[in-house]
PDB file of N, CA and C in Angstrom:
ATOM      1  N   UNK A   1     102.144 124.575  71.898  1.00  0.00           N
ATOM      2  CA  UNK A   1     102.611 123.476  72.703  1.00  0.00           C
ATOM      3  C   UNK A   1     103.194 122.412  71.763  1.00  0.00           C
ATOM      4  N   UNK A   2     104.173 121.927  72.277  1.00  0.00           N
ATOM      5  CA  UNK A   2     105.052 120.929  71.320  1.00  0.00           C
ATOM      6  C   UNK A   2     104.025 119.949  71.193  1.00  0.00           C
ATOM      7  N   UNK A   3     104.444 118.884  70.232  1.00  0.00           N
ATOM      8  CA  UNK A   3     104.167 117.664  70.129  1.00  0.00           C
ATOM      9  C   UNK A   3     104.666 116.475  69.475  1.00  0.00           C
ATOM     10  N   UNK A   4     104.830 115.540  70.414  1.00  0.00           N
ATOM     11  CA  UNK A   4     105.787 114.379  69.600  1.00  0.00           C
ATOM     12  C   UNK A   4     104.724 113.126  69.898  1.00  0.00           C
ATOM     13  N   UNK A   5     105.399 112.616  69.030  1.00  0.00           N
ATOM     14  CA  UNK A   5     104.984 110.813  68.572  1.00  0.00           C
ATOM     15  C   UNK A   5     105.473 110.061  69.835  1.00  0.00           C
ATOM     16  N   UNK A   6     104.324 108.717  69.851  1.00  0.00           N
ATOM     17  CA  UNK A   6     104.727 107.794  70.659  1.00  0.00           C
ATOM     18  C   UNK A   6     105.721 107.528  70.943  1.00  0.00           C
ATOM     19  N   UNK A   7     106.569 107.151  69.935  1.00  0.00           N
ATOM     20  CA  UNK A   7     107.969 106.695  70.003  1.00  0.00           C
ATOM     21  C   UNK A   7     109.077 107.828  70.322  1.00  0.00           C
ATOM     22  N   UNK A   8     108.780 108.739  69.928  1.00  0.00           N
ATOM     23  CA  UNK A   8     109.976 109.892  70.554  1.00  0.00           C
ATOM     24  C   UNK A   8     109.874 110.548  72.325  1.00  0.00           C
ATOM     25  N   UNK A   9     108.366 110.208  72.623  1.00  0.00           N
ATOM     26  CA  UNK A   9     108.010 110.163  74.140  1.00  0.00           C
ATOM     27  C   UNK A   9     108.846 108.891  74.855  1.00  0.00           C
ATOM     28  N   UNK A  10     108.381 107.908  74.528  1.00  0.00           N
ATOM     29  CA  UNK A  10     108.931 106.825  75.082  1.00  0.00           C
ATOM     30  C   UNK A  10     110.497 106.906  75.301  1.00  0.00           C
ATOM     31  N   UNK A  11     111.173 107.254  73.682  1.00  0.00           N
ATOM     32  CA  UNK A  11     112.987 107.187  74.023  1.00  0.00           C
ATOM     33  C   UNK A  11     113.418 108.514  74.317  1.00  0.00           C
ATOM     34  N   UNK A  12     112.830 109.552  74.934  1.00  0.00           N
ATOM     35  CA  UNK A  12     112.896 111.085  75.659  1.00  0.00           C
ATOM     36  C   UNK A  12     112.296 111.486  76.819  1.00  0.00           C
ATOM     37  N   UNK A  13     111.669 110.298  77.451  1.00  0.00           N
ATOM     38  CA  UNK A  13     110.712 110.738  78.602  1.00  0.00           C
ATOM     39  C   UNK A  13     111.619 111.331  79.637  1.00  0.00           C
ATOM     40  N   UNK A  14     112.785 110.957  79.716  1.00  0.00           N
ATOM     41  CA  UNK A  14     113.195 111.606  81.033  1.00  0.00           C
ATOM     42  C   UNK A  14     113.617 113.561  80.470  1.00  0.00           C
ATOM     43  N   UNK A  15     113.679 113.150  79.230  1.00  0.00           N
ATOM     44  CA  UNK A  15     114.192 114.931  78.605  1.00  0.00           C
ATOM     45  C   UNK A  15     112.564 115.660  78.579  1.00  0.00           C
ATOM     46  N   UNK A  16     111.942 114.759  78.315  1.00  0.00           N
ATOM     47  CA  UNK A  16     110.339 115.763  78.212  1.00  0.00           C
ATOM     48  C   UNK A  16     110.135 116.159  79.145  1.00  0.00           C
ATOM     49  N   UNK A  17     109.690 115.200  80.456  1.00  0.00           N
ATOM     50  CA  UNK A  17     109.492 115.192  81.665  1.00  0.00           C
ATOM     51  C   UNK A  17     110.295 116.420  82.562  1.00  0.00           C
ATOM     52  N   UNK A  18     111.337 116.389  82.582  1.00  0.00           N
ATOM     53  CA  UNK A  18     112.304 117.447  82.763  1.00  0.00           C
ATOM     54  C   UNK A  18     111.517 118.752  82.312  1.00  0.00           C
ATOM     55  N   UNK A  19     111.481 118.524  80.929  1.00  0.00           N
ATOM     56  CA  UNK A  19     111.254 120.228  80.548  1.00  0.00           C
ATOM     57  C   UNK A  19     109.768 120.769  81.009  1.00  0.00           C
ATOM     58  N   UNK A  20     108.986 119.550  80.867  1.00  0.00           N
ATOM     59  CA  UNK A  20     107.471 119.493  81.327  1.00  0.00           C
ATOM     60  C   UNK A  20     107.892 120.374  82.965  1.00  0.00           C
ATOM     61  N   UNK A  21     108.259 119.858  83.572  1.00  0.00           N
ATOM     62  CA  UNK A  21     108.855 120.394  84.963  1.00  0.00           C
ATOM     63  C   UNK A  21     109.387 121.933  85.049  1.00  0.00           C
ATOM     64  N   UNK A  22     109.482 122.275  84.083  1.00  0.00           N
ATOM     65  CA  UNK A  22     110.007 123.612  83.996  1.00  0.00           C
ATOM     66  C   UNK A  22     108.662 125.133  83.356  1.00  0.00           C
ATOM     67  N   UNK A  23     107.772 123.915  83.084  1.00  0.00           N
ATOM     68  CA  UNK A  23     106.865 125.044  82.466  1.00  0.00           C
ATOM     69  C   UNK A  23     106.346 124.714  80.875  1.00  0.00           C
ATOM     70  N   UNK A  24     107.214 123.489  80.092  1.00  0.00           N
ATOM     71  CA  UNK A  24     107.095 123.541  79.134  1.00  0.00           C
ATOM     72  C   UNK A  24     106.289 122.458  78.352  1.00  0.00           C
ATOM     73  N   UNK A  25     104.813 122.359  79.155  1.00  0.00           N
ATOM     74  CA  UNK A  25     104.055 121.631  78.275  1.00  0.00           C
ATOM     75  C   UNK A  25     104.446 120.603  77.243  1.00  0.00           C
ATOM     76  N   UNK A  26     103.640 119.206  77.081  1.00  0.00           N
ATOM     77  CA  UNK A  26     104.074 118.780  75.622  1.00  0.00           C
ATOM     78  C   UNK A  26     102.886 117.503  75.502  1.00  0.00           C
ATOM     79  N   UNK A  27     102.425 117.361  73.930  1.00  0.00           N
ATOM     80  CA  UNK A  27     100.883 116.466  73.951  1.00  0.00           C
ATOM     81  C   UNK A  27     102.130 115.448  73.330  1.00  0.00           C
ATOM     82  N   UNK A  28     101.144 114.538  73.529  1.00  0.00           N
ATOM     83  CA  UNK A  28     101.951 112.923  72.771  1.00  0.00           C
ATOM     84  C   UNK A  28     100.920 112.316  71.762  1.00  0.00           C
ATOM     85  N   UNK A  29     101.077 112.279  70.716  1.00  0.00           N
ATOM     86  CA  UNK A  29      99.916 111.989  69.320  1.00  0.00           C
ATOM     87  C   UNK A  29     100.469 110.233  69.051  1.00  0.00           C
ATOM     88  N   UNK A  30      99.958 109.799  68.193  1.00  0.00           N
ATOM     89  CA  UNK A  30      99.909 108.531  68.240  1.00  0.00           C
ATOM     90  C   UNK A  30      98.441 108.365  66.527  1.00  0.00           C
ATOM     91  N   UNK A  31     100.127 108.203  65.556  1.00  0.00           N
ATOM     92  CA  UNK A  31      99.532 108.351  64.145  1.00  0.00           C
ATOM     93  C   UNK A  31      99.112 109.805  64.040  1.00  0.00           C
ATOM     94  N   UNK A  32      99.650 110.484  64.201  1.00  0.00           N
ATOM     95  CA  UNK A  32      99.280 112.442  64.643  1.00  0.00           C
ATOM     96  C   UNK A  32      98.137 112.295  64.945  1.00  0.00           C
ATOM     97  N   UNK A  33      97.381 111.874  65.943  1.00  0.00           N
ATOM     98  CA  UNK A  33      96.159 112.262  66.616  1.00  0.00           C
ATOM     99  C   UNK A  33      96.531 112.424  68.241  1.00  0.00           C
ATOM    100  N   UNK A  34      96.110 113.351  68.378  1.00  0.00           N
ATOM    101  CA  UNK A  34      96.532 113.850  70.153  1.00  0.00           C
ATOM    102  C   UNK A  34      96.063 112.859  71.062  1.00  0.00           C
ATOM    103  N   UNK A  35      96.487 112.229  72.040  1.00  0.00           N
ATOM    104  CA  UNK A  35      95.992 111.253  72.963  1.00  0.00           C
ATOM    105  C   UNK A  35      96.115 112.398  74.148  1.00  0.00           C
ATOM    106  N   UNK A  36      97.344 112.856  74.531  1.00  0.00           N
ATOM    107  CA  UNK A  36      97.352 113.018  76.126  1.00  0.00           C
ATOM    108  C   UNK A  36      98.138 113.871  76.162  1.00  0.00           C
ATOM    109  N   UNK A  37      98.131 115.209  77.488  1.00  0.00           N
ATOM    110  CA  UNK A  37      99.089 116.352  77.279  1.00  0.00           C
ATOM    111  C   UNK A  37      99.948 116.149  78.576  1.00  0.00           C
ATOM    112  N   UNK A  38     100.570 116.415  78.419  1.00  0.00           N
ATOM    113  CA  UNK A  38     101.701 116.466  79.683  1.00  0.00           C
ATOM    114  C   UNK A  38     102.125 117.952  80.348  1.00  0.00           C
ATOM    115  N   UNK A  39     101.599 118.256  81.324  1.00  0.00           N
ATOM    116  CA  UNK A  39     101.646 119.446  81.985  1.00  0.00           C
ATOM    117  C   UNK A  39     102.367 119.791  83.491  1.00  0.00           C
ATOM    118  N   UNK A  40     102.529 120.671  84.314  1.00  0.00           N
ATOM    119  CA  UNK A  40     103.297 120.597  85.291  1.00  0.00           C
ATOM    120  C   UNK A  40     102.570 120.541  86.075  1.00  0.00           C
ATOM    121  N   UNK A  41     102.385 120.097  87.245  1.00  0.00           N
ATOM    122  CA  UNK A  41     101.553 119.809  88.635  1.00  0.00           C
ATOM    123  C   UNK A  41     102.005 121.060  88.937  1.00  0.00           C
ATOM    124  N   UNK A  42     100.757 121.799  89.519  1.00  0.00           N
ATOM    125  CA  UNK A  42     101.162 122.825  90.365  1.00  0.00           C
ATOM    126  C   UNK A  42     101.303 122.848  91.854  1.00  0.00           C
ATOM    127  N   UNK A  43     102.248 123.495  92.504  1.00  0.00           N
ATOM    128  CA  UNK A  43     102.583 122.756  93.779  1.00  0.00           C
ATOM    129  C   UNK A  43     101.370 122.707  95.132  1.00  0.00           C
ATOM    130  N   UNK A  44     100.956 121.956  95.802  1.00  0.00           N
ATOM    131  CA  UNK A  44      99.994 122.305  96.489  1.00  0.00           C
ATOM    132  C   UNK A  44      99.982 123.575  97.173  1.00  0.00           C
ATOM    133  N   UNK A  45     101.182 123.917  97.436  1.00  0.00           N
ATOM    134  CA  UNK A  45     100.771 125.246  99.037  1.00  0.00           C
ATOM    135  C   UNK A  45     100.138 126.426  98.071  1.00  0.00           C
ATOM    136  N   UNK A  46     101.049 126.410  96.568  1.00  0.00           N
ATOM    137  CA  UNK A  46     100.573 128.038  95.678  1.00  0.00           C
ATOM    138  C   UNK A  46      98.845 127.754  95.722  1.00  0.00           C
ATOM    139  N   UNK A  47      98.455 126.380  95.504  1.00  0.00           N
ATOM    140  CA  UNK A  47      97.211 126.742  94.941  1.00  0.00           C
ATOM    141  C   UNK A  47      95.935 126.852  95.945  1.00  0.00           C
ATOM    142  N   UNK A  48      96.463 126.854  97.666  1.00  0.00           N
ATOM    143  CA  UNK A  48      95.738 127.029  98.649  1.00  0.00           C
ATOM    144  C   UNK A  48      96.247 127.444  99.644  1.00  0.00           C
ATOM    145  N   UNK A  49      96.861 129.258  99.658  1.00  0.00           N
ATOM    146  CA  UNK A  49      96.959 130.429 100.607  1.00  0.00           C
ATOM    147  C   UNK A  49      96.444 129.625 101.919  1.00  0.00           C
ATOM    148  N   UNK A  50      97.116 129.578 103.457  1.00  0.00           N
ATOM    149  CA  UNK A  50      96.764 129.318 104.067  1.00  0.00           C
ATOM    150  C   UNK A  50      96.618 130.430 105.115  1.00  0.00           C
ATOM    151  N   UNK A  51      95.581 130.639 105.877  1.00  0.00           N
ATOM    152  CA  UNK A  51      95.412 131.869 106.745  1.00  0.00           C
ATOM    153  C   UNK A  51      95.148 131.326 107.871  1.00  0.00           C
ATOM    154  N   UNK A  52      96.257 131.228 108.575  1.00  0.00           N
ATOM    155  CA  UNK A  52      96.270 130.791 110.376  1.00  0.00           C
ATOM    156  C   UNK A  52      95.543 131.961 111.174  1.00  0.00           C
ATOM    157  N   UNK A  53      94.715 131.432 111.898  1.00  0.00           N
ATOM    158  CA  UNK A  53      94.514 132.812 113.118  1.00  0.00           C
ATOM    159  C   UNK A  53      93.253 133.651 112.225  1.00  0.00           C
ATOM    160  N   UNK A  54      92.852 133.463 111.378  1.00  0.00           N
ATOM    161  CA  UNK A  54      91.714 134.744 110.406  1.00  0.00           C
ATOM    162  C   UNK A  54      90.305 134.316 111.654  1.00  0.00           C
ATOM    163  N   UNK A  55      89.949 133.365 112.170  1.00  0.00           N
ATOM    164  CA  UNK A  55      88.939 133.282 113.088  1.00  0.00           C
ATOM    165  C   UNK A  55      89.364 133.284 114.839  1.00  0.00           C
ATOM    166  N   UNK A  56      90.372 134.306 115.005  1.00  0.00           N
ATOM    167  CA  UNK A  56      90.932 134.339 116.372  1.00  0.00           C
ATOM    168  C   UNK A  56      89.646 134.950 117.476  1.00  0.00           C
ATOM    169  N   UNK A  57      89.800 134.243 118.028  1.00  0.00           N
ATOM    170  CA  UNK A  57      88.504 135.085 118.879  1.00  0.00           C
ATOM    171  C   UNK A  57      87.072 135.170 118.454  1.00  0.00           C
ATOM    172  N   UNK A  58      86.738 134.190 117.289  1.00  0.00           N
ATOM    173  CA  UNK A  58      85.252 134.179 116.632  1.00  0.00           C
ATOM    174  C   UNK A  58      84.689 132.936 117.214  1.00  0.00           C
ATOM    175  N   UNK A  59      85.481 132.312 117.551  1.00  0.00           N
ATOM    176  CA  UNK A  59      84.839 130.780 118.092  1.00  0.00           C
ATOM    177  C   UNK A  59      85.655 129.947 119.175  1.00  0.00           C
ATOM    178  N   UNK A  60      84.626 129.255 119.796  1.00  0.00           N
ATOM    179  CA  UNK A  60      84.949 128.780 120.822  1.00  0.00           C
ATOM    180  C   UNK A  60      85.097 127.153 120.688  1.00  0.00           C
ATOM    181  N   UNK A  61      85.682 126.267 121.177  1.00  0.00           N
ATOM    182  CA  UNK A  61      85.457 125.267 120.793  1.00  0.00           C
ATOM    183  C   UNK A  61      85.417 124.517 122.268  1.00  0.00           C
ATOM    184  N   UNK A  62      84.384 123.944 122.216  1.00  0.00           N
ATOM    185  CA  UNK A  62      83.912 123.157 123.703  1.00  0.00           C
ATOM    186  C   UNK A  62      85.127 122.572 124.300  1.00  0.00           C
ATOM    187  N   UNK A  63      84.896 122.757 125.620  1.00  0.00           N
ATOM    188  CA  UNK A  63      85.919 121.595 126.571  1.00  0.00           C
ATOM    189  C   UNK A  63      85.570 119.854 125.979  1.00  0.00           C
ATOM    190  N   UNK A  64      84.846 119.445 125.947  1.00  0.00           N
ATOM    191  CA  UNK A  64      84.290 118.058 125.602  1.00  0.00           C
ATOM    192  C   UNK A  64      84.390 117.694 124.405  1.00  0.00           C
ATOM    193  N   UNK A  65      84.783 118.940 123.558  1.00  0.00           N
ATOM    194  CA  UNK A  65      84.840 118.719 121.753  1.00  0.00           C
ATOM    195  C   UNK A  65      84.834 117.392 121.757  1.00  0.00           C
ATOM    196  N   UNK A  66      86.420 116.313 122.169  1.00  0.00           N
ATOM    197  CA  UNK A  66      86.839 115.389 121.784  1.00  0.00           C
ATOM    198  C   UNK A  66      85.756 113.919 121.933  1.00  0.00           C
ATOM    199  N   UNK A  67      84.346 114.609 123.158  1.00  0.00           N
ATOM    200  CA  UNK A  67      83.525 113.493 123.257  1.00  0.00           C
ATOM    201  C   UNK A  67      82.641 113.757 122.531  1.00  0.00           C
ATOM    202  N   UNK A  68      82.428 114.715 122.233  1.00  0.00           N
ATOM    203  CA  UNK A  68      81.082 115.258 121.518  1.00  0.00           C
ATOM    204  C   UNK A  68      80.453 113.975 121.125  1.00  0.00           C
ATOM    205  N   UNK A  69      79.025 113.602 120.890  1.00  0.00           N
ATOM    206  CA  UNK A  69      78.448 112.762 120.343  1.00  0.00           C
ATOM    207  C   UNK A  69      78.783 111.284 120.635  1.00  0.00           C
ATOM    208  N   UNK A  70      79.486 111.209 121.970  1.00  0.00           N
ATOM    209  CA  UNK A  70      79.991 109.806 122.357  1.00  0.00           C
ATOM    210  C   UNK A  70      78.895 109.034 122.101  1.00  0.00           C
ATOM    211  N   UNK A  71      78.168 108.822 123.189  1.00  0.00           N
ATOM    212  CA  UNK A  71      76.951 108.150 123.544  1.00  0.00           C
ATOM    213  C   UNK A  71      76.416 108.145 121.741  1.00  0.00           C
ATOM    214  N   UNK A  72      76.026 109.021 121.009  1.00  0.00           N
ATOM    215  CA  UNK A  72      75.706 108.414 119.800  1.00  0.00           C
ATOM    216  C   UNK A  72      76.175 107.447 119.177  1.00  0.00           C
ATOM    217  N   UNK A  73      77.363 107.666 118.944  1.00  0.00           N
ATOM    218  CA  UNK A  73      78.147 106.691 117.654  1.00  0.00           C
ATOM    219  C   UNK A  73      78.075 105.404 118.858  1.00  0.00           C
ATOM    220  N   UNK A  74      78.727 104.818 120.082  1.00  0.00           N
ATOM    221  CA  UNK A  74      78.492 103.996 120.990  1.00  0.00           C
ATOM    222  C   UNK A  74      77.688 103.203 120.669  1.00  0.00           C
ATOM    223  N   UNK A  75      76.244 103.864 120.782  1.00  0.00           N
ATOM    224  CA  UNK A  75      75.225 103.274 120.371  1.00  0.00           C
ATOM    225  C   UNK A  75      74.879 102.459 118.668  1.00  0.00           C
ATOM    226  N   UNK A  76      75.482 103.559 117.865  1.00  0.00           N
ATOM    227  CA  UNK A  76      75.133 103.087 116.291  1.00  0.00           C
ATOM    228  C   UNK A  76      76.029 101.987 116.319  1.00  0.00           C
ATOM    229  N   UNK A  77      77.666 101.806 116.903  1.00  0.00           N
ATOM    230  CA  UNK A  77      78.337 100.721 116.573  1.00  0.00           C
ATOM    231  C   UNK A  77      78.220  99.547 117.884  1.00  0.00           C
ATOM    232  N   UNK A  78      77.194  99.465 119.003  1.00  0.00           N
ATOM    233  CA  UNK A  78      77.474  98.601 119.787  1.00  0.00           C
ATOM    234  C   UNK A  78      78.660  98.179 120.569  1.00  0.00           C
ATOM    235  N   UNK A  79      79.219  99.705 120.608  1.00  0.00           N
ATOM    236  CA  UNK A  79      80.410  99.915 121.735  1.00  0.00           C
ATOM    237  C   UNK A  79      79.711 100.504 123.359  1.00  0.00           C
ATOM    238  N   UNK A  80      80.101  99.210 124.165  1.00  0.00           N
ATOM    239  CA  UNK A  80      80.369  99.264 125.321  1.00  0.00           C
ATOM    240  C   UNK A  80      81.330  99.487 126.282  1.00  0.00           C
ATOM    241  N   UNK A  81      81.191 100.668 127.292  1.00  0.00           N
ATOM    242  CA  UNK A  81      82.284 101.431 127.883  1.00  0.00           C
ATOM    243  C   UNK A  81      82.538 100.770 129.077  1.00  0.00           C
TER     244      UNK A  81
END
């Protein structure tokens, strides 16, 4: 993994950043000691497969779902209907 100095981050960030974006890692040292690496965010959807429908027909979900537990919370916050 590359590595550049404070000062060559600072007057290249938009060229690092860029390449960072492409896959290409890079740490930023400061007096050559490593502070911080610069890596690519990976995109949310790759890193959580979504499976619509895998519990079709396993569960039911009440007519009332949306009141469920009215009368509780009512009570804990001193809401009157």
């Amino acid at each position: 993994m590359r590595t550049v100095n404070m000062h060559q981050a600072k007057t290249h960030l938009s060229r690092l950043v860029d390449r960072a974006s492409k896959g290409e890692g890079f740490i930023i040292a400061r007096a050559g000691k490593p502070l911080v690496k610069v890596v690519p965010i990976e995109p949310r959807d790759a890193a959580l497969p979504r499976r619509l429908g895998f519990l079709a027909g396993e569960i039911k979900v009440p007519d009332d779902f949306d009141r469920m537990g009215q009368d509780e919370i009512e009570r804990q916050f001193g809401v009157r209907s």
